[in-house]
C-alpha atoms as a PDB file:
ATOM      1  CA  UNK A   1     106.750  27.930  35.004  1.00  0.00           C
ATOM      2  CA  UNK A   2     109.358  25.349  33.505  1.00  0.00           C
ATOM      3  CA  UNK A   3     108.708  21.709  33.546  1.00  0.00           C
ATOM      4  CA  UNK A   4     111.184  18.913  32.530  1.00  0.00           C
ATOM      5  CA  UNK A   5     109.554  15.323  31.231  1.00  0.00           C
ATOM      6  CA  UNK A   6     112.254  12.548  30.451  1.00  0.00           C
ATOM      7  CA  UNK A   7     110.334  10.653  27.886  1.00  0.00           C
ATOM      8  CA  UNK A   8     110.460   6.769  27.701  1.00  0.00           C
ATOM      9  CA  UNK A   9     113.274   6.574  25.112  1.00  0.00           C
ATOM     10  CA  UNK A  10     115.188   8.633  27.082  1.00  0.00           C
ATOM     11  CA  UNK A  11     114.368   6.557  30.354  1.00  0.00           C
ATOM     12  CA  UNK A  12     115.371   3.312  28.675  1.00  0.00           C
ATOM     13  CA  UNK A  13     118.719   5.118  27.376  1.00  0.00           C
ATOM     14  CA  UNK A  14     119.520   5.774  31.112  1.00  0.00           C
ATOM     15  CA  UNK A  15     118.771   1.844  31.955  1.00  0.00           C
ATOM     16  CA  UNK A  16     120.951   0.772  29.253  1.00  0.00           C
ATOM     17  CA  UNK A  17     123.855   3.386  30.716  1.00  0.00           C
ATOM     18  CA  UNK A  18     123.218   1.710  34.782  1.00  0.00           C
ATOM     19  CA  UNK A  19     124.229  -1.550  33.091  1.00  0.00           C
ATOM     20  CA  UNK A  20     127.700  -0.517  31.599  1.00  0.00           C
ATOM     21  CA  UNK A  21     128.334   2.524  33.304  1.00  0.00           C
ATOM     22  CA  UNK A  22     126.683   2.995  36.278  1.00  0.00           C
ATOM     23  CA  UNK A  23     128.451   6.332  37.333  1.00  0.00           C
ATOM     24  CA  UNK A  24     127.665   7.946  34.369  1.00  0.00           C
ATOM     25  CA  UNK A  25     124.301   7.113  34.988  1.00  0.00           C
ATOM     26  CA  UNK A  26     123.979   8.018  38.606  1.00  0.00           C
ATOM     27  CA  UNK A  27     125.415  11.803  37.421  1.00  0.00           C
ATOM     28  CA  UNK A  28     122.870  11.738  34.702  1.00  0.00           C
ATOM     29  CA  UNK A  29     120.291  11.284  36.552  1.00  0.00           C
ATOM     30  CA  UNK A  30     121.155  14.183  39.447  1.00  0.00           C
ATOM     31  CA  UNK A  31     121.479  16.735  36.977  1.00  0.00           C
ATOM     32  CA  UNK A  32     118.143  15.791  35.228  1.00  0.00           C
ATOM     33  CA  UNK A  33     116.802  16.259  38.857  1.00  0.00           C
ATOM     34  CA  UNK A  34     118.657  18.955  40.081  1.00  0.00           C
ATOM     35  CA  UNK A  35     116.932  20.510  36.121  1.00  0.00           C
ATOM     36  CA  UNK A  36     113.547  19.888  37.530  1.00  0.00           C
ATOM     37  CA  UNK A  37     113.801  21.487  41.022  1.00  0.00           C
ATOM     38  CA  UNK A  38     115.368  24.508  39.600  1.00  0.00           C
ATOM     39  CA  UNK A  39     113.730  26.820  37.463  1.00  0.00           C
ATOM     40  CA  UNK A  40     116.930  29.078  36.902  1.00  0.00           C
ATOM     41  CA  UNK A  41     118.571  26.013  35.627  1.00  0.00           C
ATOM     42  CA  UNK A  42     115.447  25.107  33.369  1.00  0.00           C
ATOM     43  CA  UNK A  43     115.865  28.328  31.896  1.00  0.00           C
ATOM     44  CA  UNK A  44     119.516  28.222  30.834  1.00  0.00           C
ATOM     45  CA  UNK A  45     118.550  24.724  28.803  1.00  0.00           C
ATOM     46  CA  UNK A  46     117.665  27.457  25.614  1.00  0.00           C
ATOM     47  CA  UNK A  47     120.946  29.708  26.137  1.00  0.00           C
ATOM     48  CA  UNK A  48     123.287  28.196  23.363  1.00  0.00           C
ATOM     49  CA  UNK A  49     126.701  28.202  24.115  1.00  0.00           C
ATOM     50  CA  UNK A  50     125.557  28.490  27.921  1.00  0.00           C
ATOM     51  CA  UNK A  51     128.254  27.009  30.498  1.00  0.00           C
ATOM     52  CA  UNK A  52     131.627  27.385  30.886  1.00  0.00           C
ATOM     53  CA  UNK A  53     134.074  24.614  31.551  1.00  0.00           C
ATOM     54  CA  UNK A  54     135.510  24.341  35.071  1.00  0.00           C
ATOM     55  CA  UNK A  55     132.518  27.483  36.089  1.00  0.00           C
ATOM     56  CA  UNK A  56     129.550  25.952  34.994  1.00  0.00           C
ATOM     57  CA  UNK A  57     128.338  21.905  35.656  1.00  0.00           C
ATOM     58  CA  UNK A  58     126.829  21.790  31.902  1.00  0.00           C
ATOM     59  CA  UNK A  59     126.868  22.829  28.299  1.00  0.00           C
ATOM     60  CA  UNK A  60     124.125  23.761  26.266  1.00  0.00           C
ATOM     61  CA  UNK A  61     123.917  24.402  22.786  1.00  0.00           C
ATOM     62  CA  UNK A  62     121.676  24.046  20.231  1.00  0.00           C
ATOM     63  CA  UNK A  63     121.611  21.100  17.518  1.00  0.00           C
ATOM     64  CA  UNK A  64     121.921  23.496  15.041  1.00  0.00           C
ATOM     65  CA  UNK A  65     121.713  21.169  11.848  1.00  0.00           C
ATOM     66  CA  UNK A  66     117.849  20.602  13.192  1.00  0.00           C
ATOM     67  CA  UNK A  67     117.694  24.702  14.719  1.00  0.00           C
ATOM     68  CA  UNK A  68     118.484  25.707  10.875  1.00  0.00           C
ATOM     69  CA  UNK A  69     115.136  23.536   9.610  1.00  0.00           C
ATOM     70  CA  UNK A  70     112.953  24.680  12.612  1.00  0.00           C
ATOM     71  CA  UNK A  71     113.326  22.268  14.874  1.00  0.00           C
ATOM     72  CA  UNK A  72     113.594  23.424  18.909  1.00  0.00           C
ATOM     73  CA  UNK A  73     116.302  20.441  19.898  1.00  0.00           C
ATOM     74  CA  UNK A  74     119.284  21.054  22.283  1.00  0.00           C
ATOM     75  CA  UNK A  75     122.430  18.779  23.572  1.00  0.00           C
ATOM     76  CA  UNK A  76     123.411  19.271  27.011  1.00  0.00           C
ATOM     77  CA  UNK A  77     127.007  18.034  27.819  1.00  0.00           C
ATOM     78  CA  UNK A  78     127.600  17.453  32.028  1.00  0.00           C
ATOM     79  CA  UNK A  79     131.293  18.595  32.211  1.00  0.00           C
ATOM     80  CA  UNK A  80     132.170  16.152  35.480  1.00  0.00           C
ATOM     81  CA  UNK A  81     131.249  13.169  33.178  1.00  0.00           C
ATOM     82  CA  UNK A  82     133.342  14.686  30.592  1.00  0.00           C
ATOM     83  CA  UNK A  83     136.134  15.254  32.605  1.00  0.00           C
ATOM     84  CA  UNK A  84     136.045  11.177  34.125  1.00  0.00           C
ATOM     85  CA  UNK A  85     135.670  10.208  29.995  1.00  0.00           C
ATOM     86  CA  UNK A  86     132.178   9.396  30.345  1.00  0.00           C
ATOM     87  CA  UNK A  87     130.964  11.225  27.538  1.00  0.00           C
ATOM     88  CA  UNK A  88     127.378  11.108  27.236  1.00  0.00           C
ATOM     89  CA  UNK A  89     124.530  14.002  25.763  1.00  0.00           C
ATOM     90  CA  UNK A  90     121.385  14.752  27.045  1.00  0.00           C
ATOM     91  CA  UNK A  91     119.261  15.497  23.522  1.00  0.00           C
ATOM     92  CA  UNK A  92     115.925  17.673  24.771  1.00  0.00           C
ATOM     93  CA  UNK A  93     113.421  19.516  22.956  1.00  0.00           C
ATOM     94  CA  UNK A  94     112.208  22.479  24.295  1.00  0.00           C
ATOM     95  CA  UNK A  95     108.228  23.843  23.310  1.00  0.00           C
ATOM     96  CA  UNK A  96     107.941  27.390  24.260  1.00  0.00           C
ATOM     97  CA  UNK A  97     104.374  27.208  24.347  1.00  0.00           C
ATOM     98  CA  UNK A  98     103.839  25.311  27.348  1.00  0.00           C
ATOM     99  CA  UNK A  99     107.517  25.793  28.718  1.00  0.00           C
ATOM    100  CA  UNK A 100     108.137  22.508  28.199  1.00  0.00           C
ATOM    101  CA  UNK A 101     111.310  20.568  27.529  1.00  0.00           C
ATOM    102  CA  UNK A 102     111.173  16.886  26.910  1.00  0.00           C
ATOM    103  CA  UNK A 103     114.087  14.763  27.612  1.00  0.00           C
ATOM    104  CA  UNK A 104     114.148  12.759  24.214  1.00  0.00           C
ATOM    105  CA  UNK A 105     117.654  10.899  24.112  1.00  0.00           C
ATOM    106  CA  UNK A 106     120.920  10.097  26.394  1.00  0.00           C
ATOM    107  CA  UNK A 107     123.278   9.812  23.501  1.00  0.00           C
ATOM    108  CA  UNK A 108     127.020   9.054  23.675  1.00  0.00           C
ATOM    109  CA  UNK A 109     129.074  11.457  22.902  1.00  0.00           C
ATOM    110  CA  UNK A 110     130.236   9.564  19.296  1.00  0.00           C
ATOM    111  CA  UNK A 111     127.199   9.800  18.287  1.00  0.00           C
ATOM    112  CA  UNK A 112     127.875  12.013  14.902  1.00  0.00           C
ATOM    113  CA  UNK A 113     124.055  12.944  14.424  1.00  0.00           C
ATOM    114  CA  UNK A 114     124.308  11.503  10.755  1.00  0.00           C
ATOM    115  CA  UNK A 115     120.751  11.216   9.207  1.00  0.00           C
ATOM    116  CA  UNK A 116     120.715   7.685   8.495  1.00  0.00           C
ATOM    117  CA  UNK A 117     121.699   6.334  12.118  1.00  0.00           C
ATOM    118  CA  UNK A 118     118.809   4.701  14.102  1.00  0.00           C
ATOM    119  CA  UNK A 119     118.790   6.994  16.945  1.00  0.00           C
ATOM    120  CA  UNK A 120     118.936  10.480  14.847  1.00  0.00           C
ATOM    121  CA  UNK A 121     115.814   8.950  13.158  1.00  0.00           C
ATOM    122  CA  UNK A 122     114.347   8.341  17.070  1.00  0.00           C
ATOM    123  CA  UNK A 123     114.920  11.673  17.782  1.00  0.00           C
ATOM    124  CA  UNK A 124     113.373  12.972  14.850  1.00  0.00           C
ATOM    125  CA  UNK A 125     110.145  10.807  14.708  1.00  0.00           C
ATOM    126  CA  UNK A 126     109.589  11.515  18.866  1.00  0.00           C
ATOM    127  CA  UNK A 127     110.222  15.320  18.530  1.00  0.00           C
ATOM    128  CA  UNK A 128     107.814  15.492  16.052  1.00  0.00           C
ATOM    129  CA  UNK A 129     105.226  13.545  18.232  1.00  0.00           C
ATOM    130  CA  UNK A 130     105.344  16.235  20.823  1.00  0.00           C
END
């Protein structure tokens, strides 16, 4: 069985979106739960290139800079946020051992995942908590 965790840097990215962008937010945070009630939707969060605009609510693919050294990260793109301009990421790891994925960042969307920003590094030094 799946299970979804939103860790705490991911929980105070979400805060930080209520503030500005409330809407955003609110969507955010129904797909993160419709995630956890849904095992079939659990399992598409490690099929890259997974959801279609205008067919499916999401996009997955893999961050494939960090997939190419190993690591098991993912974005996740909600296309009703995208299509309001509310362009956020969901940035999970997945461990296939327990069936895991961990919530580890709500990014926005110009984030470039460049090495030497703040929250790349975040990502980075949580994932390899895990």
């Amino acid at each position: 069985m799946y299970r979804l965790f939103i860790h705490q840097d991911a929980e105070e990215d979400l805060e930080q979106i209520w503030d500005s962008e409330p809407d955003a937010a609110a969507r955010i945070l129904v797909m993160l739960e419709e995630c956890e009630g849904n095992q079939g939707l659990l399992d598409r969060l490690t099929q890259h290139e997974f959801g279609a605009r205008g067919v499916d609510e999401f996009n997955v693919s893999r961050w494939q800079e960090r997939w190419h050294k190993g690591d098991n990260l993912w974005r996740l793109k909600v296309w009703d946020l995208e299509d309001k301009d509310l362009r956020y990421r969901i940035i999970y790891a997945f461990i296939p051992q327990s069936r895991h994925y961990h919530v580890l960042a709500i990014a926005p969307r110009d984030f470039n995942y460049d090495p030497s920003h703040p929250l790349y590094r975040r990502i980075i030094n949580t994932y390899q908590e895990l």
